[in-house]
Structures are given as C-alpha cells and as structure tokens.
C-alpha atoms as a PDB file:
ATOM      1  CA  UNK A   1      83.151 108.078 110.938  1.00  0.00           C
ATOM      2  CA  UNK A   2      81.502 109.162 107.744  1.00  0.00           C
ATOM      3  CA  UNK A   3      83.552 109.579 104.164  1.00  0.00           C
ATOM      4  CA  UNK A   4      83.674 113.378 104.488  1.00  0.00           C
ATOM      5  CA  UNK A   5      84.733 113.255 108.326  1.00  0.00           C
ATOM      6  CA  UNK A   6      87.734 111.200 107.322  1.00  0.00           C
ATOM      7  CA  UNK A   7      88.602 113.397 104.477  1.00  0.00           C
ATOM      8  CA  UNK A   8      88.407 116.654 106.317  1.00  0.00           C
ATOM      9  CA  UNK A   9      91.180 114.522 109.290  1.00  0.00           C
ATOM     10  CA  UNK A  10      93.143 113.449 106.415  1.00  0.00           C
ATOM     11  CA  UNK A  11      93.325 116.690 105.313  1.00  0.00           C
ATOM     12  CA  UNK A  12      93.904 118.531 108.684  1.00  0.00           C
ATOM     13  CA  UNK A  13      96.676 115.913 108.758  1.00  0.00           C
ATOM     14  CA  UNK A  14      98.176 116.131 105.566  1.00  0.00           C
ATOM     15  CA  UNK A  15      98.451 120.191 106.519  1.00  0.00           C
ATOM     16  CA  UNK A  16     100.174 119.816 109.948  1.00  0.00           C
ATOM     17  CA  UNK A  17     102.771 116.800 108.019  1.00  0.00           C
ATOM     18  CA  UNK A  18     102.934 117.485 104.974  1.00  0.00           C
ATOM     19  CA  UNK A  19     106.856 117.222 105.072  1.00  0.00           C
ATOM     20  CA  UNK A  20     106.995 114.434 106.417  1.00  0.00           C
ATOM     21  CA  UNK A  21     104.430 113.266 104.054  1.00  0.00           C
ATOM     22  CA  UNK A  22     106.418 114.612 100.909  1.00  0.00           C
ATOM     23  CA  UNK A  23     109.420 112.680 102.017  1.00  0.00           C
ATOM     24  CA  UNK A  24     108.147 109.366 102.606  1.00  0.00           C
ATOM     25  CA  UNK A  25     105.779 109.423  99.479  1.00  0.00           C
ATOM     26  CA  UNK A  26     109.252 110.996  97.293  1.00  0.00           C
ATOM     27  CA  UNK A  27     111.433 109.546  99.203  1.00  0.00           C
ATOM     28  CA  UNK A  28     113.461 112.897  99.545  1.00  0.00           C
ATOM     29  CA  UNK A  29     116.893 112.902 101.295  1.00  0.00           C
ATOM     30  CA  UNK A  30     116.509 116.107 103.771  1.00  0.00           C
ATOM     31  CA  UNK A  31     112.635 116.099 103.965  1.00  0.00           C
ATOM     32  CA  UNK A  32     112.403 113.321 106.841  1.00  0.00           C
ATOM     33  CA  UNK A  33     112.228 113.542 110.116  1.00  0.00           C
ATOM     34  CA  UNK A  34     115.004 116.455 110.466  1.00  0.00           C
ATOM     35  CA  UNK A  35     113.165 118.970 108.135  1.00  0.00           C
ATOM     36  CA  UNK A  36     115.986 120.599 106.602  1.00  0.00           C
ATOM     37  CA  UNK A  37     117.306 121.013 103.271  1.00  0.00           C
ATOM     38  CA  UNK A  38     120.895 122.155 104.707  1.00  0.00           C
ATOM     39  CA  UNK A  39     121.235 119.207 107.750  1.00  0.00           C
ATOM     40  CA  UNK A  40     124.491 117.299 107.136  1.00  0.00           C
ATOM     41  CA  UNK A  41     123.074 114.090 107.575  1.00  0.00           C
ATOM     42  CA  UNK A  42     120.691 112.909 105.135  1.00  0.00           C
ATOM     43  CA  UNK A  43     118.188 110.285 105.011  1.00  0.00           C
ATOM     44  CA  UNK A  44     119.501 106.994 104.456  1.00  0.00           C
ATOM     45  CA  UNK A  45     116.573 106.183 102.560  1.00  0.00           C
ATOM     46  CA  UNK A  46     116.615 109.096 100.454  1.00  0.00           C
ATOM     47  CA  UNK A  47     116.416 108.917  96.194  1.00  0.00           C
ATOM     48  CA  UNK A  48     118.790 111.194  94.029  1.00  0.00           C
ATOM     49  CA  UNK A  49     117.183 113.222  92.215  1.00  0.00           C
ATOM     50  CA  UNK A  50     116.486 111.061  89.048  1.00  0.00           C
ATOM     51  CA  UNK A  51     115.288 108.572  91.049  1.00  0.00           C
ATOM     52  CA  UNK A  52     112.233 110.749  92.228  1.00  0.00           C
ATOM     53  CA  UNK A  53     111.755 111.555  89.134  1.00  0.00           C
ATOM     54  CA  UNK A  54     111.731 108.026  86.983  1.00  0.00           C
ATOM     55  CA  UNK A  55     109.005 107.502  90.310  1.00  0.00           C
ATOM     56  CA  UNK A  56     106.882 110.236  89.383  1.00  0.00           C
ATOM     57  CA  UNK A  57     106.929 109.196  85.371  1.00  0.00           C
ATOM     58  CA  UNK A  58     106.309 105.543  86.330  1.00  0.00           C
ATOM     59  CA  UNK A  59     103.903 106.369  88.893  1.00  0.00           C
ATOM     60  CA  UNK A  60     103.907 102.917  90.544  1.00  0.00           C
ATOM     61  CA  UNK A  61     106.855 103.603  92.726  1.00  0.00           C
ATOM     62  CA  UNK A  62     105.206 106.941  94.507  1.00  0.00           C
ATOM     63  CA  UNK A  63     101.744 104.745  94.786  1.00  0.00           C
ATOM     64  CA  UNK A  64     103.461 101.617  96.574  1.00  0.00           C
ATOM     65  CA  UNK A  65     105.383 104.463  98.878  1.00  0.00           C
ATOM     66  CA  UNK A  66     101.948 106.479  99.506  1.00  0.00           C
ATOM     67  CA  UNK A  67     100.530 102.426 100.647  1.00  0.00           C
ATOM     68  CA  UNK A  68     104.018 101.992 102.549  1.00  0.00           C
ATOM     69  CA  UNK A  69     103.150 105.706 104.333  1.00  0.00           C
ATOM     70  CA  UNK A  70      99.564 104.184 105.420  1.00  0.00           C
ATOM     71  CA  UNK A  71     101.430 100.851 106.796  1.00  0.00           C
ATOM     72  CA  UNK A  72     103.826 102.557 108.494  1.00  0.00           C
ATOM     73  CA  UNK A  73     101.376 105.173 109.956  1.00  0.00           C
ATOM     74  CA  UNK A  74     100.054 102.461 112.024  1.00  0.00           C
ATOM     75  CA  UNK A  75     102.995 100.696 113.105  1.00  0.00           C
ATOM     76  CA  UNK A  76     103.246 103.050 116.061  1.00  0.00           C
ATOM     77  CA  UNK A  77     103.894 106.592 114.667  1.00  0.00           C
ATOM     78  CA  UNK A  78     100.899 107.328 114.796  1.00  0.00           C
ATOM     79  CA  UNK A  79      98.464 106.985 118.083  1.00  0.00           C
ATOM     80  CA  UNK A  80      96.441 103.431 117.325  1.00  0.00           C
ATOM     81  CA  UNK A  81      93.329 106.629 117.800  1.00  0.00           C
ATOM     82  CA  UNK A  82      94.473 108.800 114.808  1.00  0.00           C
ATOM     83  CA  UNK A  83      95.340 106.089 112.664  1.00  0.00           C
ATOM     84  CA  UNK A  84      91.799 104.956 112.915  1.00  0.00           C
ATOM     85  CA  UNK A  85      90.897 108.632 112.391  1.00  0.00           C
ATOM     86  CA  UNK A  86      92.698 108.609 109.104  1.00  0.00           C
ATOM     87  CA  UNK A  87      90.839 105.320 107.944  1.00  0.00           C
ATOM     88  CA  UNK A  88      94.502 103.652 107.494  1.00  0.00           C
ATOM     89  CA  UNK A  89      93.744 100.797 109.900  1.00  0.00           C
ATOM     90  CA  UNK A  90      92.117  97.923 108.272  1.00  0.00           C
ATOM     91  CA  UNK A  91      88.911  96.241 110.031  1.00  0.00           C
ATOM     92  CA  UNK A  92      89.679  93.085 112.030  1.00  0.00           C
ATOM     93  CA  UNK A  93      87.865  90.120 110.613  1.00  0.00           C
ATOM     94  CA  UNK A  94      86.750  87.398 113.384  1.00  0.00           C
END
C-alpha cells in the first residue's frame, strides 16, 4: 500500500474511532470503551484532569500513549488485516 493509501485508512479510521482514539491517546476516564461522559463506572485507567493536562504540556506522555495505541491496535483489537491497513504492524525480519 502506497503512503497516501495508508493515510486516507488512517484517516477513515481515525473518523469512525475517534473516541476511542481520544481516550487512549488522553487517557480520559469516560471516553473508553463505554462512550459516555455520564456512565457510573469509569475507566480504571483514566487521568484526572491535571494529569491530561501536565501530558499535553510535556508532550512525551500523549506520544508514548499514541505508540501504546499502535501496540495495542495489533494485539487483537484490531483484525491482523486492518492493522496492516493502518501500517501499525511492523515487517517481520527473517
């Protein structure tokens, strides 16, 4: 798949999870997997407030959760076919 092939399916992707995306790049308490602000049971994972933000400041923390999002991608929450879609897979050596 070409550069602007992968972009366009990371982009199509990003579109159809993009709250999903949001919470595991942010690390957002009600973002996750349920969707909603109001649920009563938040992410266990979740950062307060100030926490998201010192990431955002620091930028390091959101870049090692945006690699952590690609690693996890393929760990089976994704299709093995998408994940190679998105580029996230790295190439087997022999």
């Amino acid at each position: 798949m070409d550069g602007k092939g992968m972009w366009a399916t990371r982009i199509k992707y990003g579109l159809k999870y993009w709250r999903l995306a949001i919470h595991l790049i942010f690390k957002t308490k009600h973002f996750g997997v349920n969707n909603l602000w109001w649920a009563a049971q938040p992410s266990a994972i979740g950062w307060h407030w100030y926490q998201i933000l010192f990431g955002i400041l620091t930028i390091v923390p959101i870049v090692r959760n945006y690699q952590s999002l690609k690693v996890r991608s393929c760990l089976g929450w994704l299709p093995e076919a998408e994940c190679l879609a998105l580029g996230f897979k790295p190439k087997v050596q022999p």
